[in-house]
PDB file of N, CA and C in Angstrom:
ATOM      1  N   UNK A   1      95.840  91.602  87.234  1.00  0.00           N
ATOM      2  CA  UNK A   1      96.635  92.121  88.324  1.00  0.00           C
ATOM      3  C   UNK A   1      98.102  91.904  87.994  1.00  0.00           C
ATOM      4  N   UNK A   2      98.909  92.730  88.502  1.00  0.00           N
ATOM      5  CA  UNK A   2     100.357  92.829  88.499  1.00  0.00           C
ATOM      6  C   UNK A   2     101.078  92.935  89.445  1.00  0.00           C
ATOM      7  N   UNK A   3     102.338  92.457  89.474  1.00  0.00           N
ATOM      8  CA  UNK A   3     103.371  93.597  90.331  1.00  0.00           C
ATOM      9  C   UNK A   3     103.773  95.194  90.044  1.00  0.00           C
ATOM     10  N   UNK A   4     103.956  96.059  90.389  1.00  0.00           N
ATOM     11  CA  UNK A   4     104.628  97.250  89.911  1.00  0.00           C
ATOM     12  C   UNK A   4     105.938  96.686  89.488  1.00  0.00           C
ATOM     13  N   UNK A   5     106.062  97.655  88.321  1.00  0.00           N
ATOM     14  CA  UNK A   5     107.475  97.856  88.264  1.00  0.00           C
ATOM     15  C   UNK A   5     108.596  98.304  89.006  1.00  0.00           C
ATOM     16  N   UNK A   6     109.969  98.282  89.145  1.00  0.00           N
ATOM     17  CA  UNK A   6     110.924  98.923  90.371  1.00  0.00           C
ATOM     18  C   UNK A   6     111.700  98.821  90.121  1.00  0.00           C
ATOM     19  N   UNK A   7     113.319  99.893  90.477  1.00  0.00           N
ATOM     20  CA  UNK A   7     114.627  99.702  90.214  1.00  0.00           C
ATOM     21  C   UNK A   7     115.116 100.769  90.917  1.00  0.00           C
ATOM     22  N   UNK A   8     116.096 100.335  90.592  1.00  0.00           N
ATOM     23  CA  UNK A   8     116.826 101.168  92.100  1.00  0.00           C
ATOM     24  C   UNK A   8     117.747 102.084  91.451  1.00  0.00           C
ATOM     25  N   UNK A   9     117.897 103.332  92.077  1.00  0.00           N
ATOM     26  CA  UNK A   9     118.606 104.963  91.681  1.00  0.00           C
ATOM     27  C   UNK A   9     120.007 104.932  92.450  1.00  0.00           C
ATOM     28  N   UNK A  10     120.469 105.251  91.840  1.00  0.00           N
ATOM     29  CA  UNK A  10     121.611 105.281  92.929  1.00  0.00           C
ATOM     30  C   UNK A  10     122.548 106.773  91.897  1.00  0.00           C
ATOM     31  N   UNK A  11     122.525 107.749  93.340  1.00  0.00           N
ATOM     32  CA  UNK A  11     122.817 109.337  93.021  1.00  0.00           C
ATOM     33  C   UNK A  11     124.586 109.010  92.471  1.00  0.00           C
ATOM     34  N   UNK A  12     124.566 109.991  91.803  1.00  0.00           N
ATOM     35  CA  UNK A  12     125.831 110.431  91.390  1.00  0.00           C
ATOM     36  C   UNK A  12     126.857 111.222  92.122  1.00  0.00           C
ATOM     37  N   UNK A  13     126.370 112.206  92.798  1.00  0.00           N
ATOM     38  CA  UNK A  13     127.107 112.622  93.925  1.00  0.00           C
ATOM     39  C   UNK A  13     127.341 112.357  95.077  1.00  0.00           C
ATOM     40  N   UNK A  14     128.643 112.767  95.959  1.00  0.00           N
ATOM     41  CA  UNK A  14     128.878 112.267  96.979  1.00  0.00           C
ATOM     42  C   UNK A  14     128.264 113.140  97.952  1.00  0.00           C
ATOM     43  N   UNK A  15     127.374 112.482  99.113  1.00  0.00           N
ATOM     44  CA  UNK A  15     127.618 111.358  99.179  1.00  0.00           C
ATOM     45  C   UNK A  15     126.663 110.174  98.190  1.00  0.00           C
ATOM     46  N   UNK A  16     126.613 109.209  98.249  1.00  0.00           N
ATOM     47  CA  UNK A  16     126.064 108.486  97.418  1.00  0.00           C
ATOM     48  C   UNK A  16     124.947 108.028  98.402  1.00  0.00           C
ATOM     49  N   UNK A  17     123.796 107.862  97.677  1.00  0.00           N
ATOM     50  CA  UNK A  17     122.702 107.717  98.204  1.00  0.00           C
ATOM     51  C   UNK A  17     121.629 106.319  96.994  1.00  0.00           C
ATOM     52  N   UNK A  18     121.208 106.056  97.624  1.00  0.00           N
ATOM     53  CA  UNK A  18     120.603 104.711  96.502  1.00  0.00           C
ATOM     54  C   UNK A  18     119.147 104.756  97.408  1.00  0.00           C
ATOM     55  N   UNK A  19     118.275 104.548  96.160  1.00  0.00           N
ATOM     56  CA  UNK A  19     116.404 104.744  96.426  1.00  0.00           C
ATOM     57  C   UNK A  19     116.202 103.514  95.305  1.00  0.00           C
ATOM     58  N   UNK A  20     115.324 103.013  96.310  1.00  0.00           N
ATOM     59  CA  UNK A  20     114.622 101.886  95.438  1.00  0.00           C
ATOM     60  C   UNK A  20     112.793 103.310  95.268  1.00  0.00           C
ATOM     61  N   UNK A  21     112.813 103.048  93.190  1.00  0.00           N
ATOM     62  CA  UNK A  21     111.557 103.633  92.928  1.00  0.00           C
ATOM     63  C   UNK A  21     110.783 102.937  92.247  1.00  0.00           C
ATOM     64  N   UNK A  22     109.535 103.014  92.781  1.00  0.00           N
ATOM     65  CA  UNK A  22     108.198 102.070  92.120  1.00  0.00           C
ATOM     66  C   UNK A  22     107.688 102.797  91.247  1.00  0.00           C
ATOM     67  N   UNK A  23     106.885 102.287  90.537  1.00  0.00           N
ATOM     68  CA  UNK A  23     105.687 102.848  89.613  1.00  0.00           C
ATOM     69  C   UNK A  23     104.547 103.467  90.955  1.00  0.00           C
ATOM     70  N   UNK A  24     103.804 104.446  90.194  1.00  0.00           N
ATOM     71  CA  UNK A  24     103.055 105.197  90.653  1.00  0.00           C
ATOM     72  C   UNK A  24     101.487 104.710  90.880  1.00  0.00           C
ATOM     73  N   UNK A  25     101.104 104.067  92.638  1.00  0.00           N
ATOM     74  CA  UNK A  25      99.668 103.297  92.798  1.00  0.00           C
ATOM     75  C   UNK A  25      98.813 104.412  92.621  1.00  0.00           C
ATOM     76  N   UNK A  26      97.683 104.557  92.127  1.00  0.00           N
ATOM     77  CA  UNK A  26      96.717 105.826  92.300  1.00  0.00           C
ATOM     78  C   UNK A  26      95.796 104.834  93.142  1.00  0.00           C
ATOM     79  N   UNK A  27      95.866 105.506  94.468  1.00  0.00           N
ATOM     80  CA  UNK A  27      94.794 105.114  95.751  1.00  0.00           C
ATOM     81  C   UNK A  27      93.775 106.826  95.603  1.00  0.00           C
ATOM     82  N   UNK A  28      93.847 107.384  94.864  1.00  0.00           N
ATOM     83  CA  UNK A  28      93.161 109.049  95.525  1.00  0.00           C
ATOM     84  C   UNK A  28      91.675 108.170  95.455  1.00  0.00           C
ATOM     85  N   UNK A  29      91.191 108.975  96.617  1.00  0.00           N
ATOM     86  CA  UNK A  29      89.372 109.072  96.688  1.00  0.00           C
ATOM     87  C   UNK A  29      88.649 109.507  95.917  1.00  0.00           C
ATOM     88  N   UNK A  30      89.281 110.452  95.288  1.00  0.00           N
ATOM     89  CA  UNK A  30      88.939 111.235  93.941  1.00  0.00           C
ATOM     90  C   UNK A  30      88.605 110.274  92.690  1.00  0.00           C
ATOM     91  N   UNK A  31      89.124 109.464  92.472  1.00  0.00           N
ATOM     92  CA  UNK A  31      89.446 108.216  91.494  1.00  0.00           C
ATOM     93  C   UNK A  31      88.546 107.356  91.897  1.00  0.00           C
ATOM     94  N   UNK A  32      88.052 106.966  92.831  1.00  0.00           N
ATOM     95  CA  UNK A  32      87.597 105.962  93.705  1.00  0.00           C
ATOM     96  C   UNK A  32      88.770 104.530  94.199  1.00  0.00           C
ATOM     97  N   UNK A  33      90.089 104.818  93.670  1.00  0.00           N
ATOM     98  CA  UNK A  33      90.930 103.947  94.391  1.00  0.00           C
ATOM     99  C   UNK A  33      91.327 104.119  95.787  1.00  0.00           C
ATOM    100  N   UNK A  34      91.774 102.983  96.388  1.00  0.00           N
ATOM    101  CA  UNK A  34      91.804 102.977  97.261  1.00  0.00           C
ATOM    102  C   UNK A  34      93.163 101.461  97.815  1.00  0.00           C
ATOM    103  N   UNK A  35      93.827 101.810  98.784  1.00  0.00           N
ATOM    104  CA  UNK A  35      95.298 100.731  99.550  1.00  0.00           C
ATOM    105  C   UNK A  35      94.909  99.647  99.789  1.00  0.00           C
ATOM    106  N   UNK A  36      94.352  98.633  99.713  1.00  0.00           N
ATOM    107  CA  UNK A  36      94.022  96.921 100.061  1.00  0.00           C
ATOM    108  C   UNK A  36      94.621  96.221 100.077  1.00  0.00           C
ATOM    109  N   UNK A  37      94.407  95.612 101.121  1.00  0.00           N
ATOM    110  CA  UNK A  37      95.537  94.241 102.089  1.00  0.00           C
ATOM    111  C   UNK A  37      94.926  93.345 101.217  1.00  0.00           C
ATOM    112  N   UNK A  38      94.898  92.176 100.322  1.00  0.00           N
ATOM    113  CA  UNK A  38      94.246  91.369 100.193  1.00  0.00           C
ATOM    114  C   UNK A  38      94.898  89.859 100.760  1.00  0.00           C
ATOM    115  N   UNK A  39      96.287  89.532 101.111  1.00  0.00           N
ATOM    116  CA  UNK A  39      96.266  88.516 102.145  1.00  0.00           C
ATOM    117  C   UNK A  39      97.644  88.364 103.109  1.00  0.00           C
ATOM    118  N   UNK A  40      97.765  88.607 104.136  1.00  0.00           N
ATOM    119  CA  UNK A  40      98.442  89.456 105.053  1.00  0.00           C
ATOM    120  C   UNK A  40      99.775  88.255 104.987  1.00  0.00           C
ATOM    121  N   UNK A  41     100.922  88.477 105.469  1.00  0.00           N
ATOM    122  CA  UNK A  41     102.011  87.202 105.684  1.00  0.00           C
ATOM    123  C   UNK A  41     102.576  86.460 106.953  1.00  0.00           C
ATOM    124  N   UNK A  42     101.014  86.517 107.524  1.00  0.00           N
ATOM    125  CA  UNK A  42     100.678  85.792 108.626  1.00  0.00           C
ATOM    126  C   UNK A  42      99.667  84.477 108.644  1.00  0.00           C
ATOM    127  N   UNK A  43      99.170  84.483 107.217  1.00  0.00           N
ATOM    128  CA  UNK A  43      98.214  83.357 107.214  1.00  0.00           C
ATOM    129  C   UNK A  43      97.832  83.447 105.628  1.00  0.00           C
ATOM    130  N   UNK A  44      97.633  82.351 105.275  1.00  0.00           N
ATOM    131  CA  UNK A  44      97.032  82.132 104.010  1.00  0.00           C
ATOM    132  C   UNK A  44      95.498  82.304 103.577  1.00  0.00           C
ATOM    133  N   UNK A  45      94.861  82.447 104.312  1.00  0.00           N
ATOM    134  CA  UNK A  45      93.436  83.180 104.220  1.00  0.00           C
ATOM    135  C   UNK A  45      93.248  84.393 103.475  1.00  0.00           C
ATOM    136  N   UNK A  46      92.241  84.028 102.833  1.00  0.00           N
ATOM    137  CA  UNK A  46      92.160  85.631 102.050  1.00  0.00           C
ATOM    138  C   UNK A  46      91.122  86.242 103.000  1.00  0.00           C
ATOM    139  N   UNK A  47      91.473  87.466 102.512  1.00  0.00           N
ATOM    140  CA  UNK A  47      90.394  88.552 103.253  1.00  0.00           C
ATOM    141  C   UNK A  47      89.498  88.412 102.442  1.00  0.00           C
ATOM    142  N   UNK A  48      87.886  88.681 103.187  1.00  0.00           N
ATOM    143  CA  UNK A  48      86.443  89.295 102.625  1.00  0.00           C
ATOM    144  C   UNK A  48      86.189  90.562 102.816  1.00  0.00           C
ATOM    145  N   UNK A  49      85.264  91.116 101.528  1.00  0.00           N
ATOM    146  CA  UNK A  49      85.280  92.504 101.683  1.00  0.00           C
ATOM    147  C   UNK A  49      83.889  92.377 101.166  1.00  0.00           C
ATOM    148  N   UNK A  50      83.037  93.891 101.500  1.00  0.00           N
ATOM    149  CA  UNK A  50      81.803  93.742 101.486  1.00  0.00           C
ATOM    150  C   UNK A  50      81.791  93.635  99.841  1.00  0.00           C
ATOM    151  N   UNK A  51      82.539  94.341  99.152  1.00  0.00           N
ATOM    152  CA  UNK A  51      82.539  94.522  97.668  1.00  0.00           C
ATOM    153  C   UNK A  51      82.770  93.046  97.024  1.00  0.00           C
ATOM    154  N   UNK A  52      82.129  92.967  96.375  1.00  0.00           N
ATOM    155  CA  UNK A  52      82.637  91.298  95.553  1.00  0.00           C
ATOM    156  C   UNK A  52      84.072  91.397  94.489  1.00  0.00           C
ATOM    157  N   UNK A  53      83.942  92.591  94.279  1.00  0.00           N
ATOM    158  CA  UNK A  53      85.485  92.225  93.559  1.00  0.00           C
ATOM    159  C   UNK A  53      86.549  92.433  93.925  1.00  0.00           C
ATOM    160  N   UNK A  54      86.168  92.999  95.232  1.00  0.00           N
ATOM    161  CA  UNK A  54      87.741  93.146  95.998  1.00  0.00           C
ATOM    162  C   UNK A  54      87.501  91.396  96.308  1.00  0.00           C
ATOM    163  N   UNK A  55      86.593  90.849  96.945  1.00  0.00           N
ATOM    164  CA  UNK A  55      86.833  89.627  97.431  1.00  0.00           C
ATOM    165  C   UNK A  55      87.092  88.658  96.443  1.00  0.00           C
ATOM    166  N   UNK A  56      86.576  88.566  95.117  1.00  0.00           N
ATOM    167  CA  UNK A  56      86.827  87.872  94.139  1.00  0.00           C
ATOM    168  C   UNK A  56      88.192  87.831  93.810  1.00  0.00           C
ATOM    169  N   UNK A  57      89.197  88.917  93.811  1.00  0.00           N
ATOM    170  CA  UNK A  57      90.363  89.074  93.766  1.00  0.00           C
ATOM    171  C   UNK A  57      91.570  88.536  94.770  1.00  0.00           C
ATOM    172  N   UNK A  58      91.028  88.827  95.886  1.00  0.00           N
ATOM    173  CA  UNK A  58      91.653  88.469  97.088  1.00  0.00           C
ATOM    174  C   UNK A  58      91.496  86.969  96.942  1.00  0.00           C
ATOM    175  N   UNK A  59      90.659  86.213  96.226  1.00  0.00           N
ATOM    176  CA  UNK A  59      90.451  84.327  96.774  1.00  0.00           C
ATOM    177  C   UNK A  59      90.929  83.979  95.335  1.00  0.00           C
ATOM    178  N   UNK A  60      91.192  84.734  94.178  1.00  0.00           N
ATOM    179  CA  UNK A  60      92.061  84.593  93.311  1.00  0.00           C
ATOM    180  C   UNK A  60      93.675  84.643  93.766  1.00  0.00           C
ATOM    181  N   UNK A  61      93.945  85.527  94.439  1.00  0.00           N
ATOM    182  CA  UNK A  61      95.190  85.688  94.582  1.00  0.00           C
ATOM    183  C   UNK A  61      95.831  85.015  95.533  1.00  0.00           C
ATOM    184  N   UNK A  62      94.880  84.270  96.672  1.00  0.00           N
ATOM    185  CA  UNK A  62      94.920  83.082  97.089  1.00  0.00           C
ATOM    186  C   UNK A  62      95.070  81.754  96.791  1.00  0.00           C
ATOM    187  N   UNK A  63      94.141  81.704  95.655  1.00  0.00           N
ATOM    188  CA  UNK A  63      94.248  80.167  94.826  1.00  0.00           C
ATOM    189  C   UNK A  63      95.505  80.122  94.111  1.00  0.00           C
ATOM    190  N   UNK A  64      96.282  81.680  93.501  1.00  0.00           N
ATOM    191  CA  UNK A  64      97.332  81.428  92.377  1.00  0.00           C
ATOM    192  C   UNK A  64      98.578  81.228  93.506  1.00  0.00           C
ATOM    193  N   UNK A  65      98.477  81.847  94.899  1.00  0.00           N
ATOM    194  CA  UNK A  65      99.365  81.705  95.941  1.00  0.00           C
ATOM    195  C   UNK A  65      99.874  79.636  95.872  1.00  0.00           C
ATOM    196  N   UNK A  66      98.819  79.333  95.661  1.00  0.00           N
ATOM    197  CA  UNK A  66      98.543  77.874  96.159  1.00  0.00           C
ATOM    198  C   UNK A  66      99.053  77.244  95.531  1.00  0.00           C
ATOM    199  N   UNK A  67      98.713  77.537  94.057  1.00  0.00           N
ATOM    200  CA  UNK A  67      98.719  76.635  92.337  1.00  0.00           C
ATOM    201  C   UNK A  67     100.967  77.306  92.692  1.00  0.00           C
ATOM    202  N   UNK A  68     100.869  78.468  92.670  1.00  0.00           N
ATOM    203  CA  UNK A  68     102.695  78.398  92.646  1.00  0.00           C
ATOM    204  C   UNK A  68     103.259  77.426  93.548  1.00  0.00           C
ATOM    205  N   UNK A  69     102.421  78.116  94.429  1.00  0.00           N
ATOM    206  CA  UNK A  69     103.570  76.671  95.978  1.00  0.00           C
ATOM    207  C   UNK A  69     103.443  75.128  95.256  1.00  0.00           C
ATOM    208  N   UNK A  70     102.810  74.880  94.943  1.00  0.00           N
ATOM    209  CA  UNK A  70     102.327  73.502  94.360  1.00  0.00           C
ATOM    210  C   UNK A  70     103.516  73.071  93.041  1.00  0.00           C
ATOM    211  N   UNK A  71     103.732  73.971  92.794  1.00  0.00           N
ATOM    212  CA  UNK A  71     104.118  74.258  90.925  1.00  0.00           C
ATOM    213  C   UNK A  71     105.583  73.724  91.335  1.00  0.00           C
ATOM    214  N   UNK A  72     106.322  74.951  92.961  1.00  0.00           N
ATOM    215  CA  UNK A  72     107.117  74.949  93.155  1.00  0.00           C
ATOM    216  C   UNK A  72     107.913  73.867  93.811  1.00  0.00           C
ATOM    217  N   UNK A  73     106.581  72.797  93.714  1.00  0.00           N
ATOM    218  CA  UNK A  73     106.582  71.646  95.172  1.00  0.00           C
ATOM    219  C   UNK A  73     107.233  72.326  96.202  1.00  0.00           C
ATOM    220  N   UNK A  74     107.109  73.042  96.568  1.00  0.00           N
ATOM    221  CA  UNK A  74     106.647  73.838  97.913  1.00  0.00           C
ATOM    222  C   UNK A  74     108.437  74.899  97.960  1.00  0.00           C
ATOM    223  N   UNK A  75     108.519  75.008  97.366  1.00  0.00           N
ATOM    224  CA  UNK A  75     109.942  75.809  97.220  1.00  0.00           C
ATOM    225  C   UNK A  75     109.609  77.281  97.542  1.00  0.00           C
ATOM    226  N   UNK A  76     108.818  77.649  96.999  1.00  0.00           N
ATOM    227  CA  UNK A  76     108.837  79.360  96.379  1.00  0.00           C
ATOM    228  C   UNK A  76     107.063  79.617  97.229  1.00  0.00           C
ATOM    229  N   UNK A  77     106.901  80.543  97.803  1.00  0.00           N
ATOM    230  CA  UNK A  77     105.990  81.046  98.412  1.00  0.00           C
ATOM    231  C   UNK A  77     105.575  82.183  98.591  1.00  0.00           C
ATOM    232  N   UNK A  78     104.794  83.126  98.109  1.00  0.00           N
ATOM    233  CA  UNK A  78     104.607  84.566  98.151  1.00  0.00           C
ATOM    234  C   UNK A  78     103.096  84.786  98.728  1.00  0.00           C
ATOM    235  N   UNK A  79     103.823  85.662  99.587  1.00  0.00           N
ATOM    236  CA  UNK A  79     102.319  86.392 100.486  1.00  0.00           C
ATOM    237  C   UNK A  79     102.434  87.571 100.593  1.00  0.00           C
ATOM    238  N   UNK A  80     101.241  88.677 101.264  1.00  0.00           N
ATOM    239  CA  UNK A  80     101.205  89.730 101.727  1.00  0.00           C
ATOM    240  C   UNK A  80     101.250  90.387 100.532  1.00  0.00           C
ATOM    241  N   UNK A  81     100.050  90.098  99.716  1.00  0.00           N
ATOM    242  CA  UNK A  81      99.410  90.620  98.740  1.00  0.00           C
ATOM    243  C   UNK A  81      98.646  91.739  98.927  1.00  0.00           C
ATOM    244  N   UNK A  82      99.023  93.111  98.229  1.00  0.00           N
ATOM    245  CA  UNK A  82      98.321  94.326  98.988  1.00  0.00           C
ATOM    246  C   UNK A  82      98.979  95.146  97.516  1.00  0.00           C
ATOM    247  N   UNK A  83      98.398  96.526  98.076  1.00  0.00           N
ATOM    248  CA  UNK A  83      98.155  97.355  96.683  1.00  0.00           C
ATOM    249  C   UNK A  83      96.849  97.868  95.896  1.00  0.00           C
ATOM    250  N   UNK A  84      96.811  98.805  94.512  1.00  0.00           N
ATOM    251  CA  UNK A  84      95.593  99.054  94.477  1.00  0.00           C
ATOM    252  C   UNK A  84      94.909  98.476  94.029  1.00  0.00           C
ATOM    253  N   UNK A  85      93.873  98.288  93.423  1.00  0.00           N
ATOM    254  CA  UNK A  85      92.676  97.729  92.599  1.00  0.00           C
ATOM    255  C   UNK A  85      93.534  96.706  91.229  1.00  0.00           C
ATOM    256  N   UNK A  86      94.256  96.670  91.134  1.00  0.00           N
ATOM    257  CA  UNK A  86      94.854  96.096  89.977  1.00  0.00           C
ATOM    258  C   UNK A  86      96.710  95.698  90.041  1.00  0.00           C
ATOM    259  N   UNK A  87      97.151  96.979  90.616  1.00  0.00           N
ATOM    260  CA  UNK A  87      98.346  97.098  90.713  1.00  0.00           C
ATOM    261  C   UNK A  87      99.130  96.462  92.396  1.00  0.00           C
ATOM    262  N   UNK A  88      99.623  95.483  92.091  1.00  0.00           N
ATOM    263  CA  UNK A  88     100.537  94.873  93.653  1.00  0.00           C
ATOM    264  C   UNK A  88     101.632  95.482  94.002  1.00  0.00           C
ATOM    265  N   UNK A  89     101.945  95.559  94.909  1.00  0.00           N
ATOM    266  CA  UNK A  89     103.413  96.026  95.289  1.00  0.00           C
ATOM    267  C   UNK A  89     103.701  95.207  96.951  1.00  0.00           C
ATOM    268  N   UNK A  90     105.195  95.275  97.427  1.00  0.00           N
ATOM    269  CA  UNK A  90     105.655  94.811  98.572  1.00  0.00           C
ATOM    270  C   UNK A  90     105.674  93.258  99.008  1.00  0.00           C
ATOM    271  N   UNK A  91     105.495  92.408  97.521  1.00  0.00           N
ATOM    272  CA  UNK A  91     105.343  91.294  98.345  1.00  0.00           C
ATOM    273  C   UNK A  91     106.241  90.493  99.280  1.00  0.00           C
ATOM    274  N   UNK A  92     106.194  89.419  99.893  1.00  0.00           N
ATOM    275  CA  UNK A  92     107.393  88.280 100.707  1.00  0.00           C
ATOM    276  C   UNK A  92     107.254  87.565  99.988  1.00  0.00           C
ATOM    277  N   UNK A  93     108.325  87.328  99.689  1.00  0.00           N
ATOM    278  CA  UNK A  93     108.783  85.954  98.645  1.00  0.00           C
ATOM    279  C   UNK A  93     109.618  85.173  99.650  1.00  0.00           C
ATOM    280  N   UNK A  94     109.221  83.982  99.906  1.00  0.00           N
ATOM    281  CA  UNK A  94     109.926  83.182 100.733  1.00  0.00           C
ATOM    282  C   UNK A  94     110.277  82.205  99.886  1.00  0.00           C
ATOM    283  N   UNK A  95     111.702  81.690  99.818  1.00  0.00           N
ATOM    284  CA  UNK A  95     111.898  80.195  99.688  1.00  0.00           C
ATOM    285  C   UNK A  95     112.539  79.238 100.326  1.00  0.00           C
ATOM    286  N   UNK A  96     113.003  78.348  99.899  1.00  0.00           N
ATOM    287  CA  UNK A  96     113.635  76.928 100.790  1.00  0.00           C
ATOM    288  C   UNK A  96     114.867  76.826 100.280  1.00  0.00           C
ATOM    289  N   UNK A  97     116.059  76.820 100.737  1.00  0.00           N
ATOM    290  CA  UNK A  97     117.560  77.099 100.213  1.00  0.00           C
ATOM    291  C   UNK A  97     117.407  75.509  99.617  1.00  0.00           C
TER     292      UNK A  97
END
């Protein structure tokens, strides 16, 4: 699993306009991908899903949530893990000034 990649555009003409652009998630049905919350930034719980590897993933991405905060002695904190089958995007990165 990853983050996407991202950087930000910023137009040449006036007026000036600036877009933050990601890499491209393939969620189509067609594919069989699909958008998954795997742990929201309201609680540290991972989600269960009937599928085992969405859930296997989700209590991975939980445990590495844990092992960083730990790493960070509690500095650095990231939740609201979501995105497709492989690819993350949008997380909260919280830290402690």
């Amino acid at each position: 699993m990853y983050f996407v990649s991202a950087g930000i555009a910023i137009s040449e003409s006036e007026p000036k306009q600036v877009f933050l652009v990601e890499e491209h998630i393939n969620t189509s049905p067609d594919t069989g991908g699909m958008w998954v919350k795997y742990l929201n930034n309201d609680s540290p719980v991972p989600k269960l899903f009937k599928d085992p590897e969405r859930t296997c993933r989700s209590l991975f991405l939980s445990f590495s949530q844990h092992v960083q905060y730990e790493l960070t002695e509690g500095n650095v904190f990231i939740s609201d893990y979501q995105g497709g089958e492989l690819a993350l995007t949008d997380p909260q990165i919280i830290t402690s000034p």
